[in-house]
PDB file of N, CA and C in Angstrom:
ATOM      1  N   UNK A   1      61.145  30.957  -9.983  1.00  0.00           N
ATOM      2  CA  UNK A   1      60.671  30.313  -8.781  1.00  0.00           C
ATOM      3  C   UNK A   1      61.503  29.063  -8.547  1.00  0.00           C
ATOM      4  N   UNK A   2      62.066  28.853  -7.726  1.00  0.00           N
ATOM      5  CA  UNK A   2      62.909  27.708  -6.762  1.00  0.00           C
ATOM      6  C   UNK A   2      62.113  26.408  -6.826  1.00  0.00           C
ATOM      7  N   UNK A   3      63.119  25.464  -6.529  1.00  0.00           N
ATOM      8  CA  UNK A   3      62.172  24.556  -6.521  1.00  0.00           C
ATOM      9  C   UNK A   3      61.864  23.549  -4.808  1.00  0.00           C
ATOM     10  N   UNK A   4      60.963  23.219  -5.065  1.00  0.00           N
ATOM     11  CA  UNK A   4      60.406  23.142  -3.361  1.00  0.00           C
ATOM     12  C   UNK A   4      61.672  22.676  -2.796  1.00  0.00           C
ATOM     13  N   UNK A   5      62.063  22.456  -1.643  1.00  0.00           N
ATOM     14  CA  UNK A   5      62.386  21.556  -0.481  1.00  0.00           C
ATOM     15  C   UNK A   5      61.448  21.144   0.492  1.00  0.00           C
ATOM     16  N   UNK A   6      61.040  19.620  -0.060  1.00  0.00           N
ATOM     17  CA  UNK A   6      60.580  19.164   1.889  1.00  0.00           C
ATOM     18  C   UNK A   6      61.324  18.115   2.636  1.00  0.00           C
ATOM     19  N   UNK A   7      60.684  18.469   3.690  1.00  0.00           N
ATOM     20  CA  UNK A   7      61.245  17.337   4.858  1.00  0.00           C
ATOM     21  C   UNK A   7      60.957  16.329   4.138  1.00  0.00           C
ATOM     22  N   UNK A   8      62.064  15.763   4.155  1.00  0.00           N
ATOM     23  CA  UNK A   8      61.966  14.057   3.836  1.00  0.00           C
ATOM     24  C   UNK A   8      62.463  13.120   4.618  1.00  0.00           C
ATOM     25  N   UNK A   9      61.865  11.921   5.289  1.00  0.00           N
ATOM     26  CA  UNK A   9      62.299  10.973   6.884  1.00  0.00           C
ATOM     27  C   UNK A   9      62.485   9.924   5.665  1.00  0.00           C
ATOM     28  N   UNK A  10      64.273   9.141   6.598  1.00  0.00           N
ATOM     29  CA  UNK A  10      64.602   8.554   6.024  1.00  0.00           C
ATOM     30  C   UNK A  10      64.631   7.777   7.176  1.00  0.00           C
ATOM     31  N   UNK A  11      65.011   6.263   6.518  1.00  0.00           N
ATOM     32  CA  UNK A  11      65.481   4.934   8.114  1.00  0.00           C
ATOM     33  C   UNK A  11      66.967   4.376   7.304  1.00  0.00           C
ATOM     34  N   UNK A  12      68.208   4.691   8.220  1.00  0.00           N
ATOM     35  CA  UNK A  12      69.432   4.118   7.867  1.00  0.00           C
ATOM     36  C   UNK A  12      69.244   2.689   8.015  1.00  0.00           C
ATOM     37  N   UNK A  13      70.011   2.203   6.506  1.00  0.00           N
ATOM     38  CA  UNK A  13      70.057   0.662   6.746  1.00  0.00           C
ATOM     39  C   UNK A  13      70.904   0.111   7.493  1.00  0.00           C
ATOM     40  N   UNK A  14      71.862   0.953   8.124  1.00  0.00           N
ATOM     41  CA  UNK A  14      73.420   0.234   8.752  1.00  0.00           C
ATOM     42  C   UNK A  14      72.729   0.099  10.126  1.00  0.00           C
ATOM     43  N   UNK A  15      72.250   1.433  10.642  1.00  0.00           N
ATOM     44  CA  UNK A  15      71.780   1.133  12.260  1.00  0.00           C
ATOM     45  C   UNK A  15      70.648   1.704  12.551  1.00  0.00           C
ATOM     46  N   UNK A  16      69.856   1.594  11.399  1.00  0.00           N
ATOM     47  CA  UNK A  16      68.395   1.540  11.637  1.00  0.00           C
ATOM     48  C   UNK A  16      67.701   2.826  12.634  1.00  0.00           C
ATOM     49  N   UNK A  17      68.335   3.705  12.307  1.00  0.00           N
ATOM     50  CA  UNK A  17      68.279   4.977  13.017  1.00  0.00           C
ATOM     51  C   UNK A  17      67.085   5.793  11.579  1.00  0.00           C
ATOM     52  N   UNK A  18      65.988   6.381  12.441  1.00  0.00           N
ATOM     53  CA  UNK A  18      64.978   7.513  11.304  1.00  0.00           C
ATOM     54  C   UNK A  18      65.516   8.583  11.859  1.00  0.00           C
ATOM     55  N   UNK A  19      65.634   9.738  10.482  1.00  0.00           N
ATOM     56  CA  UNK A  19      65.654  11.216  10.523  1.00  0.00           C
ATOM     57  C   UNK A  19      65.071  11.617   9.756  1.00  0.00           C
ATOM     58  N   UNK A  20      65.063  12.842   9.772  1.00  0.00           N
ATOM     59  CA  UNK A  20      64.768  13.463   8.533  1.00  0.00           C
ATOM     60  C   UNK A  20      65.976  14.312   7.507  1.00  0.00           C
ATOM     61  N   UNK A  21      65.390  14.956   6.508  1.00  0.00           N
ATOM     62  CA  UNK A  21      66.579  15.851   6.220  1.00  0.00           C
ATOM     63  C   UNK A  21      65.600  16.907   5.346  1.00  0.00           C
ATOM     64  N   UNK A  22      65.839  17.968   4.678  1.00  0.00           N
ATOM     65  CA  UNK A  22      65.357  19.026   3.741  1.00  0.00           C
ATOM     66  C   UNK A  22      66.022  18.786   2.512  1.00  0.00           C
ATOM     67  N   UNK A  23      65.572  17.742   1.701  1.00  0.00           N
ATOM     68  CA  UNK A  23      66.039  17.837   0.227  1.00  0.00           C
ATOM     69  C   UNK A  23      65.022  17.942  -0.869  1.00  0.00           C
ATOM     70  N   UNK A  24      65.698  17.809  -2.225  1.00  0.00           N
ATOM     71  CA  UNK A  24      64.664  18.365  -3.134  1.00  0.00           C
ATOM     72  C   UNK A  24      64.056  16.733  -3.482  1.00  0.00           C
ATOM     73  N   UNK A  25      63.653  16.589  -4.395  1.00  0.00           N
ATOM     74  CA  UNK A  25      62.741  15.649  -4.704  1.00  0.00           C
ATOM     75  C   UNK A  25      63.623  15.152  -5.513  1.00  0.00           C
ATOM     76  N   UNK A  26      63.913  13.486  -5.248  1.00  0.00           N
ATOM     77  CA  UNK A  26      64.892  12.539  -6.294  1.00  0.00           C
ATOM     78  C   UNK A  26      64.171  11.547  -6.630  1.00  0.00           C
ATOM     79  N   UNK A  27      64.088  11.576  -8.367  1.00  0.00           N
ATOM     80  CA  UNK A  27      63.481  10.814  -9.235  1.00  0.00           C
ATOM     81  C   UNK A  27      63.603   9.029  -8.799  1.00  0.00           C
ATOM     82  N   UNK A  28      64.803   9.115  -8.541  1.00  0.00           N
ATOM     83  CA  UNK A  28      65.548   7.233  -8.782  1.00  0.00           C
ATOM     84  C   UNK A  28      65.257   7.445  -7.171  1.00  0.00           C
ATOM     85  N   UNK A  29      64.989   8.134  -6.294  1.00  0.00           N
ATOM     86  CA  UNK A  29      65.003   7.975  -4.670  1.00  0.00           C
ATOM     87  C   UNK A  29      66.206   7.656  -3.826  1.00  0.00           C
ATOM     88  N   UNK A  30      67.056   7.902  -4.290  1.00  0.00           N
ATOM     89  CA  UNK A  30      68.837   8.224  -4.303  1.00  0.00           C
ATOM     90  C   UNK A  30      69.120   8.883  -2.881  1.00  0.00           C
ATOM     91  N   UNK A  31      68.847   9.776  -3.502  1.00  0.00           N
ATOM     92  CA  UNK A  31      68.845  11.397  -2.465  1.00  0.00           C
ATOM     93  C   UNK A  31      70.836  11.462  -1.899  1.00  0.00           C
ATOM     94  N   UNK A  32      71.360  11.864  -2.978  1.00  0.00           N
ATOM     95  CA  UNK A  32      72.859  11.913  -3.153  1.00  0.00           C
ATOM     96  C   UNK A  32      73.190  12.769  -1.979  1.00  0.00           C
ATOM     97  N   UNK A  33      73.901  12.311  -0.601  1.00  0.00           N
ATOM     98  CA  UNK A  33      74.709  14.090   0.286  1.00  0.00           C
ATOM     99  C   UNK A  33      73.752  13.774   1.234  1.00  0.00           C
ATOM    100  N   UNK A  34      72.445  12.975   1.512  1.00  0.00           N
ATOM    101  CA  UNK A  34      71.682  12.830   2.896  1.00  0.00           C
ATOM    102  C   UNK A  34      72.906  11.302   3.718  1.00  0.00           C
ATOM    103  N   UNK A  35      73.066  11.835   4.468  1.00  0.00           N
ATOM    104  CA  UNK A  35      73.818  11.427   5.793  1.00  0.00           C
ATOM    105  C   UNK A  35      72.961  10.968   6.650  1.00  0.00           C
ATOM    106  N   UNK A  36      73.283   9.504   7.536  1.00  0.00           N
ATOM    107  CA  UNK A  36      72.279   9.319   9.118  1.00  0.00           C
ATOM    108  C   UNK A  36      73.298  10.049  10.046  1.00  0.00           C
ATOM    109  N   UNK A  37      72.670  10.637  10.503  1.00  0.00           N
ATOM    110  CA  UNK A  37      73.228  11.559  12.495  1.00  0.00           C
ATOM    111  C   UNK A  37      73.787  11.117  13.001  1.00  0.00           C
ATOM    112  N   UNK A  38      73.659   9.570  13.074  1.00  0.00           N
ATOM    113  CA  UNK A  38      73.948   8.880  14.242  1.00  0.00           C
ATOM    114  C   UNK A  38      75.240   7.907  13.622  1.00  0.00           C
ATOM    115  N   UNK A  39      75.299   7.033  12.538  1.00  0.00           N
ATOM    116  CA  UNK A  39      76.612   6.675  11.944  1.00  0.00           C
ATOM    117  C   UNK A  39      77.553   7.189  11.036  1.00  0.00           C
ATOM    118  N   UNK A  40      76.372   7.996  10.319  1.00  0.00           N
ATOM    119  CA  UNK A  40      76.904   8.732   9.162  1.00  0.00           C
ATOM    120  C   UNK A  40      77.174   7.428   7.589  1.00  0.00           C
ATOM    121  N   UNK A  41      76.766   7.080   7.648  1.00  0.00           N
ATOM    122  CA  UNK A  41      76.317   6.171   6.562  1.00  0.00           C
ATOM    123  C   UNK A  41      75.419   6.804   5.424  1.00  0.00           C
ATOM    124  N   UNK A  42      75.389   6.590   3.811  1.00  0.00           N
ATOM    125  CA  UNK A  42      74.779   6.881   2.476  1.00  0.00           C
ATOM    126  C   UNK A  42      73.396   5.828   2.762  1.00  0.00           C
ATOM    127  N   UNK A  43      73.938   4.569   3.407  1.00  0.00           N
ATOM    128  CA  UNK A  43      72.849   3.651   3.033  1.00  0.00           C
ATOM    129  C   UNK A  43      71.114   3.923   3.666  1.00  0.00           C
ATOM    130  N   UNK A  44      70.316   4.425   2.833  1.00  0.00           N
ATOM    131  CA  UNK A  44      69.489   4.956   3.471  1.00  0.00           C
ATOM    132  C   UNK A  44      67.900   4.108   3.217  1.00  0.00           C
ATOM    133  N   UNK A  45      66.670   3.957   3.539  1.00  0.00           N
ATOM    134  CA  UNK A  45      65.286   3.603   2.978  1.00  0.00           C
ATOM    135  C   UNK A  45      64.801   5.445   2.852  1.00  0.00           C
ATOM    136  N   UNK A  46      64.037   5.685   2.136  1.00  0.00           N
ATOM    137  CA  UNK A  46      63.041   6.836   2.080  1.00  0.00           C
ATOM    138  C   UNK A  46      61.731   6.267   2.423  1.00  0.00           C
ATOM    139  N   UNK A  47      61.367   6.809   3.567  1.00  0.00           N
ATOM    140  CA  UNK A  47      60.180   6.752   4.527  1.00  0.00           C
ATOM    141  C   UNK A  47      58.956   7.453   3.626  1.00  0.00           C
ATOM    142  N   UNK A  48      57.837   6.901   3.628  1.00  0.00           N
ATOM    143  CA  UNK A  48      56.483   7.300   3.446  1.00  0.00           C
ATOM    144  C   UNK A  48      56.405   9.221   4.479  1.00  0.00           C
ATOM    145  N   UNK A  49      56.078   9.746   4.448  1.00  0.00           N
ATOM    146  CA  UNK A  49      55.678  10.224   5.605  1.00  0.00           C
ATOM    147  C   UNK A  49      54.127  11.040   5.013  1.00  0.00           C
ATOM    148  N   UNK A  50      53.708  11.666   6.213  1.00  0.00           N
ATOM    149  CA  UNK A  50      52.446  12.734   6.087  1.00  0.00           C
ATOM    150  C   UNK A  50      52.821  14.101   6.251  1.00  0.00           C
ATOM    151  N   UNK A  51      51.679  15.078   5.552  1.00  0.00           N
ATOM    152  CA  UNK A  51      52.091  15.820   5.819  1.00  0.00           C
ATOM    153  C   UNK A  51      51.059  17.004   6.797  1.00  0.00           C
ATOM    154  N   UNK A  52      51.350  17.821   7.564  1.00  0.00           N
ATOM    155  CA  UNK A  52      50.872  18.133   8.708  1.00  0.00           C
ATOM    156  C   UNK A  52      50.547  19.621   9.204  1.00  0.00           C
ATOM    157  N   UNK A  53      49.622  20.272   8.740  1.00  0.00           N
ATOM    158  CA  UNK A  53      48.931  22.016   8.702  1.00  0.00           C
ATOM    159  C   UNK A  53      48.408  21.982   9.959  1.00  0.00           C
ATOM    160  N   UNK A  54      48.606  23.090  10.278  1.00  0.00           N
ATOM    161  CA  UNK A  54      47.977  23.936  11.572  1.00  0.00           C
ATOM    162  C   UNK A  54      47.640  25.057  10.847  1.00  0.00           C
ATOM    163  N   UNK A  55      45.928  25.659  11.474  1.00  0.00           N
ATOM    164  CA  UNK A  55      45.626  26.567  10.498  1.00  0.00           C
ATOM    165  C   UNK A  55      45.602  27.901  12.512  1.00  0.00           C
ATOM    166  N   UNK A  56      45.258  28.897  11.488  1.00  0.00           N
ATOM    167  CA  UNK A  56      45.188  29.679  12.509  1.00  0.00           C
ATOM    168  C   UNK A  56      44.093  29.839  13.411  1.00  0.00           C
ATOM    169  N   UNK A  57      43.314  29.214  13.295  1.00  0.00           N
ATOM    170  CA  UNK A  57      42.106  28.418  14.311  1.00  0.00           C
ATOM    171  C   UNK A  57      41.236  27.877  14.368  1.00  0.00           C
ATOM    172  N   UNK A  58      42.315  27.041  15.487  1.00  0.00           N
ATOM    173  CA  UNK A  58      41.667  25.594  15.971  1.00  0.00           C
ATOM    174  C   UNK A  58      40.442  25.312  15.873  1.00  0.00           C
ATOM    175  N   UNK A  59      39.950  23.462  15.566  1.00  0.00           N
ATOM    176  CA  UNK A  59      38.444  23.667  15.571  1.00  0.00           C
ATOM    177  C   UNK A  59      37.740  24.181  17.408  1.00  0.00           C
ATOM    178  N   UNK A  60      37.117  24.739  17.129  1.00  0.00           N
ATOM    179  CA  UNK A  60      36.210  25.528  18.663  1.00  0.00           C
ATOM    180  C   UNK A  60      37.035  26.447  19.453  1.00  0.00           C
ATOM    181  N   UNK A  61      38.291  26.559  18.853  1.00  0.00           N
ATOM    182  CA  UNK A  61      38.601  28.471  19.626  1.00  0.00           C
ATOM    183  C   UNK A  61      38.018  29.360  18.829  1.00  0.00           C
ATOM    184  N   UNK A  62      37.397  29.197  17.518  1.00  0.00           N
ATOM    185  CA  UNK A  62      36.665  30.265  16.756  1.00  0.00           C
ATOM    186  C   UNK A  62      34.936  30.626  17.206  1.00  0.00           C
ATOM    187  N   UNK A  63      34.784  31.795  18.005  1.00  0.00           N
ATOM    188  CA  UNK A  63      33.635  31.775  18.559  1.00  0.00           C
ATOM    189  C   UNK A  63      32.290  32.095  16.563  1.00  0.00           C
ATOM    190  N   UNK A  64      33.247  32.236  16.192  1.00  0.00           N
ATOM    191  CA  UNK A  64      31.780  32.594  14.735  1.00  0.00           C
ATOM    192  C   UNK A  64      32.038  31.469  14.231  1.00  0.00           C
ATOM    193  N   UNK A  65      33.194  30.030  14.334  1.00  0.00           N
ATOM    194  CA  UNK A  65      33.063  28.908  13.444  1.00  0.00           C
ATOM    195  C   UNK A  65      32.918  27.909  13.751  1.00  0.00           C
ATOM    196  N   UNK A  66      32.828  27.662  15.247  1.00  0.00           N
ATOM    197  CA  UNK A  66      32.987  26.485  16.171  1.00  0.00           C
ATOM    198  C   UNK A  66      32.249  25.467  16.097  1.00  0.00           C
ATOM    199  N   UNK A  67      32.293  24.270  16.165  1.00  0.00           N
ATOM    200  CA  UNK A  67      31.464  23.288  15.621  1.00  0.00           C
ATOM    201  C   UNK A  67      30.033  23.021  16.562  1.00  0.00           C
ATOM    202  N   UNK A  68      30.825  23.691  18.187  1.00  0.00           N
ATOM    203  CA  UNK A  68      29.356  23.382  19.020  1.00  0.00           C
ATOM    204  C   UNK A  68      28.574  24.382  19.200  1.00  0.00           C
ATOM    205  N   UNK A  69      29.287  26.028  19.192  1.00  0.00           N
ATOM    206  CA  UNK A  69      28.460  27.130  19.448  1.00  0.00           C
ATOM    207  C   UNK A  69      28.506  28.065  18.265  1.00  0.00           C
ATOM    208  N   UNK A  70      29.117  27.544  16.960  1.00  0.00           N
ATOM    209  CA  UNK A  70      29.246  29.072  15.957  1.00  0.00           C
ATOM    210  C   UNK A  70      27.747  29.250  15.654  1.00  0.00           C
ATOM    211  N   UNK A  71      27.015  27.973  15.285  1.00  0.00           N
ATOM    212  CA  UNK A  71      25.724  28.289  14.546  1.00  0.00           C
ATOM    213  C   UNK A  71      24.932  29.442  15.291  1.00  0.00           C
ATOM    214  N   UNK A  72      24.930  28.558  16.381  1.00  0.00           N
ATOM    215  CA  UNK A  72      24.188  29.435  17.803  1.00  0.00           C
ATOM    216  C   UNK A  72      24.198  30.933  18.159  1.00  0.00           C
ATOM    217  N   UNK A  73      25.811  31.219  18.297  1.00  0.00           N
ATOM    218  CA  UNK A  73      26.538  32.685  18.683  1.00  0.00           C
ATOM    219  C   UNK A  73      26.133  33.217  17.121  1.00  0.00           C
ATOM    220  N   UNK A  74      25.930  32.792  16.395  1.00  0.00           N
ATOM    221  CA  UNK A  74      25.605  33.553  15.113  1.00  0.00           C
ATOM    222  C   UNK A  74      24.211  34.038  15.180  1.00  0.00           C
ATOM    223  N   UNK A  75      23.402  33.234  15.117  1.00  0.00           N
ATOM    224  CA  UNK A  75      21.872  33.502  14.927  1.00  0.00           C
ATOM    225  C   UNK A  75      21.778  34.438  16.505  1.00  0.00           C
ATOM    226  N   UNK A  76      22.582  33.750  17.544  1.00  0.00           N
ATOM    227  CA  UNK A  76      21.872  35.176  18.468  1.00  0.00           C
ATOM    228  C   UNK A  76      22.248  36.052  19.022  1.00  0.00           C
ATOM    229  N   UNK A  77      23.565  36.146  18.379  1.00  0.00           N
ATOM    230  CA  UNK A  77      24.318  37.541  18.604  1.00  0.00           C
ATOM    231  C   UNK A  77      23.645  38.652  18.197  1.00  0.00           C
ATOM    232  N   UNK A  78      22.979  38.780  16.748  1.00  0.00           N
ATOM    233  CA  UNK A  78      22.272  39.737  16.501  1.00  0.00           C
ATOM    234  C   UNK A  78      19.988  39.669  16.551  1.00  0.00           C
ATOM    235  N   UNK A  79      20.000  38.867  17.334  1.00  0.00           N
ATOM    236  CA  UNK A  79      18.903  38.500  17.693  1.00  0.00           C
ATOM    237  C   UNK A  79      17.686  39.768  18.279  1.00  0.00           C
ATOM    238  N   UNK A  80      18.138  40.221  19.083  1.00  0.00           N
ATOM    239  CA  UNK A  80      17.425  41.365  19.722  1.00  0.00           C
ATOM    240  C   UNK A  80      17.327  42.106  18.815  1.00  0.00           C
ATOM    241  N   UNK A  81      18.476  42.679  17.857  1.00  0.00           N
ATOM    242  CA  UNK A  81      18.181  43.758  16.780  1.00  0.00           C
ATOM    243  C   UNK A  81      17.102  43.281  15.801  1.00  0.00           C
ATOM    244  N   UNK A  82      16.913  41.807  15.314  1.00  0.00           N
ATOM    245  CA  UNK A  82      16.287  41.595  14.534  1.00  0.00           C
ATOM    246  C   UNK A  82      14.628  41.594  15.412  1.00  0.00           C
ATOM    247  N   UNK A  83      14.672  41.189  16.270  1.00  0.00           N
ATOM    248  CA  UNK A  83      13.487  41.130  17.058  1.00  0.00           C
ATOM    249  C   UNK A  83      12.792  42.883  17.030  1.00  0.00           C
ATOM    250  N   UNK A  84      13.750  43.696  17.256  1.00  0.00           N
ATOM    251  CA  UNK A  84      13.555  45.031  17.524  1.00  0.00           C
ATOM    252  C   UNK A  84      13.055  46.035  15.873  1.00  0.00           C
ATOM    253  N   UNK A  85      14.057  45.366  15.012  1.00  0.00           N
ATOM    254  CA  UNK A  85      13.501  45.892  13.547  1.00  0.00           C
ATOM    255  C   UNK A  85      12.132  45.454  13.188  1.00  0.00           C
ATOM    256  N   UNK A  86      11.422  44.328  13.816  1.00  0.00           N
ATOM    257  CA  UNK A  86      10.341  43.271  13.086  1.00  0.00           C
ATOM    258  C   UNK A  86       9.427  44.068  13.699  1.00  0.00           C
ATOM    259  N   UNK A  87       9.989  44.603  15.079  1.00  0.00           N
ATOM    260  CA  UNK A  87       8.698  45.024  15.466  1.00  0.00           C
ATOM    261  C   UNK A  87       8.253  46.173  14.792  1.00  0.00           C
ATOM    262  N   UNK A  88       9.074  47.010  14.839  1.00  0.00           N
ATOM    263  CA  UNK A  88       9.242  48.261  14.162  1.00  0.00           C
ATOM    264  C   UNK A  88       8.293  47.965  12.748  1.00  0.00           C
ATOM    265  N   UNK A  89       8.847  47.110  11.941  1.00  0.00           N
ATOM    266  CA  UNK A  89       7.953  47.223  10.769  1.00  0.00           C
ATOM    267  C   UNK A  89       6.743  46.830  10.512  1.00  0.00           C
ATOM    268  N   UNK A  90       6.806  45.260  11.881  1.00  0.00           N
ATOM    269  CA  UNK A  90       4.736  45.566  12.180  1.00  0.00           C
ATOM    270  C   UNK A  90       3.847  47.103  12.272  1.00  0.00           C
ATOM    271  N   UNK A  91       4.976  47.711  13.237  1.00  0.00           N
ATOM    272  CA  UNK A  91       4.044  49.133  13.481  1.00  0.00           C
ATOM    273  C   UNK A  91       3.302  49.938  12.580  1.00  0.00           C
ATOM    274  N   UNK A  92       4.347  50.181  11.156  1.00  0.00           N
ATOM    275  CA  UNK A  92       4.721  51.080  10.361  1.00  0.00           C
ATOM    276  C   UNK A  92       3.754  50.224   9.387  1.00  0.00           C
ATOM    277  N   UNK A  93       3.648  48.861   9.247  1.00  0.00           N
ATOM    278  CA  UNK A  93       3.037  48.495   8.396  1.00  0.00           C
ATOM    279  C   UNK A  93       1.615  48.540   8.582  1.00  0.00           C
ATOM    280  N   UNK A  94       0.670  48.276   7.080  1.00  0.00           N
ATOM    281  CA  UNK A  94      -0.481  48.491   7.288  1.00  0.00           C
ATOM    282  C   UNK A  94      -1.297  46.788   6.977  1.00  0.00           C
ATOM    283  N   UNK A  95       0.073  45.780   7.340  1.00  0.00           N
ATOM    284  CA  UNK A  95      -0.684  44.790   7.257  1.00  0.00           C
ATOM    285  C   UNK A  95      -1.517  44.268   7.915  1.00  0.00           C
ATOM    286  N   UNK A  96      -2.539  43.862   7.537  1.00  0.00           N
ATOM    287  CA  UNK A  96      -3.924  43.258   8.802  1.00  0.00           C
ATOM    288  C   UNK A  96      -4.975  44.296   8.841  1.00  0.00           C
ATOM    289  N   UNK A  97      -4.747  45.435   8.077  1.00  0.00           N
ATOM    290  CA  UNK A  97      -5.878  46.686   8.191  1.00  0.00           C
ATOM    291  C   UNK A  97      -5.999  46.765   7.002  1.00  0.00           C
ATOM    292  N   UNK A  98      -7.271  47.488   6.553  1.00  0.00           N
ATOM    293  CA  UNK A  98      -7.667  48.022   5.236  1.00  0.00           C
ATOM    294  C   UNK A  98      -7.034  49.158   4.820  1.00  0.00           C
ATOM    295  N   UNK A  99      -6.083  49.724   3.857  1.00  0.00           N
ATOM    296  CA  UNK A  99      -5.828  50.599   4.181  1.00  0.00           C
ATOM    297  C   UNK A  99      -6.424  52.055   3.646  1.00  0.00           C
ATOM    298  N   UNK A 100      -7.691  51.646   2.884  1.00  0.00           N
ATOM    299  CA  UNK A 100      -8.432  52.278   2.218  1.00  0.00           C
ATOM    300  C   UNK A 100     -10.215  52.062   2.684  1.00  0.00           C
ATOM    301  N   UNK A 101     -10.045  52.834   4.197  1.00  0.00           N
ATOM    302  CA  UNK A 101     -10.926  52.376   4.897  1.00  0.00           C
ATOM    303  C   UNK A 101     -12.408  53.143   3.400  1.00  0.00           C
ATOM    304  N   UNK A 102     -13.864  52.670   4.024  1.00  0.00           N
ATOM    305  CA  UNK A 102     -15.225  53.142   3.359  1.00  0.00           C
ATOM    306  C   UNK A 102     -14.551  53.901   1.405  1.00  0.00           C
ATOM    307  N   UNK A 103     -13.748  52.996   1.153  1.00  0.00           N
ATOM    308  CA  UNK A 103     -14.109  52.950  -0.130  1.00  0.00           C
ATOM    309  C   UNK A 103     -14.542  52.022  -1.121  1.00  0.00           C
ATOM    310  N   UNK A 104     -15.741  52.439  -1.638  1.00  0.00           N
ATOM    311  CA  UNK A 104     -16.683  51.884  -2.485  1.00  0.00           C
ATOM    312  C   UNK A 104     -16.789  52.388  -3.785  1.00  0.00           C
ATOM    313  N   UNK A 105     -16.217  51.634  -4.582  1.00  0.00           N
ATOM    314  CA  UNK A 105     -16.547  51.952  -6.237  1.00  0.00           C
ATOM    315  C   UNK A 105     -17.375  51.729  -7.048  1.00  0.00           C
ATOM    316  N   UNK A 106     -18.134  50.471  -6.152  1.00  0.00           N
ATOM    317  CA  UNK A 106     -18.919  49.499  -7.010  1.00  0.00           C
ATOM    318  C   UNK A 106     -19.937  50.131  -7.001  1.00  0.00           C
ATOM    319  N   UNK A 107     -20.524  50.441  -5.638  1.00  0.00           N
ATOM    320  CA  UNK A 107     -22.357  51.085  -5.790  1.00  0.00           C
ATOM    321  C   UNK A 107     -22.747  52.053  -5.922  1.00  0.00           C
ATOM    322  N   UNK A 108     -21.551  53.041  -6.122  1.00  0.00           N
ATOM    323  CA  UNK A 108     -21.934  54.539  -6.189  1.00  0.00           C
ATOM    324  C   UNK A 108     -20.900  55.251  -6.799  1.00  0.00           C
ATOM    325  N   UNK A 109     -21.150  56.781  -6.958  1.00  0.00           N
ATOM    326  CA  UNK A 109     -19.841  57.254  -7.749  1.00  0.00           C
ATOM    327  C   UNK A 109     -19.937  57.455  -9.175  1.00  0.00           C
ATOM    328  N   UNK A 110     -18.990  58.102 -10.000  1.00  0.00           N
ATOM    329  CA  UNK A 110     -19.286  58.857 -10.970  1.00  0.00           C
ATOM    330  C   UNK A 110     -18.919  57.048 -12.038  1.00  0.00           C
ATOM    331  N   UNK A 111     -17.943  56.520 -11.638  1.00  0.00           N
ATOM    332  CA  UNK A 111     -18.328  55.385 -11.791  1.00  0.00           C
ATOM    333  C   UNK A 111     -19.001  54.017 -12.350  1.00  0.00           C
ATOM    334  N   UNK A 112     -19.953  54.198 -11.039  1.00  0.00           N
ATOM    335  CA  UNK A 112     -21.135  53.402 -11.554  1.00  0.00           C
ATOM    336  C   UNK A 112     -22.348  53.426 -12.319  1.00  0.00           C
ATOM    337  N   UNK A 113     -22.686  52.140 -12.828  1.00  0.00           N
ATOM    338  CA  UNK A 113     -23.485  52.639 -13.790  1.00  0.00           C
ATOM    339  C   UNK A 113     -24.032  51.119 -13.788  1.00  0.00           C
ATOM    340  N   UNK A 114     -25.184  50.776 -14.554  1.00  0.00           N
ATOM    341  CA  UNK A 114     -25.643  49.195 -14.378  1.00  0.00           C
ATOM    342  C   UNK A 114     -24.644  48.714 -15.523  1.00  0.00           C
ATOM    343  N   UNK A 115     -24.851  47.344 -15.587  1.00  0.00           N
ATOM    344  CA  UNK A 115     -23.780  47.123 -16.111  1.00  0.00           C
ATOM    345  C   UNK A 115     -24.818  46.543 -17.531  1.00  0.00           C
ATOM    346  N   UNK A 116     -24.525  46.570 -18.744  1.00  0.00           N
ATOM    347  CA  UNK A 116     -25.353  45.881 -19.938  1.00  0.00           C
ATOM    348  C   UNK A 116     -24.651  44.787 -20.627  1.00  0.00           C
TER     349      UNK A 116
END
């Protein structure tokens, strides 16, 4: 594996001109063979710089990640289906009813018996 190159912005000391250039990383901050554009002068400063990602989408062009509508478009994109399954399983269910209507164990039956 190679070893990185980044942009590195420099400011010439002769005429105070910033560029950049693509070199590798110099220990002593040297940077031996970087040239300014504009005089062509060695004498160089090495600039601070940042560094700067673009991802593949932006905050709020993502309709499922967006900071003002993802939550939203999430919960009610599939909304009706969930509304439509719930009902469904109220139907099917036997919650709220007995589902063992007139059975009695206690007072009758092979069962019962007094108790001693």
């Amino acid at each position: 594996m190679g070893a990185m190159m980044p942009i590195k912005e420099f400011s010439c000391k002769n005429c105070d001109s910033v560029y950049e250039d693509l070199v590798k990383h110099d220990e002593k901050g040297k940077y031996p063979g970087v040239l300014c554009p504009e005089c062509g002068s060695e004498e160089k400063t090495p600039l601070m710089s940042s560094c700067k990602c673009n991802f593949t989408n932006p905050v709020n062009s993502d309709r499922w990640n967006s900071e003002s509508t993802g939550h939203d478009y999430r919960f009610k994109h599939n909304l009706p289906n969930v509304i439509k399954q719930r009902q469904a399983a109220e139907q099917q269910s036997h919650m709220g009813t007995d589902p063992y209507p007139n059975k009695d164990d206690i007072s009758s039956g092979k069962y019962f018996s007094e108790v001693q």
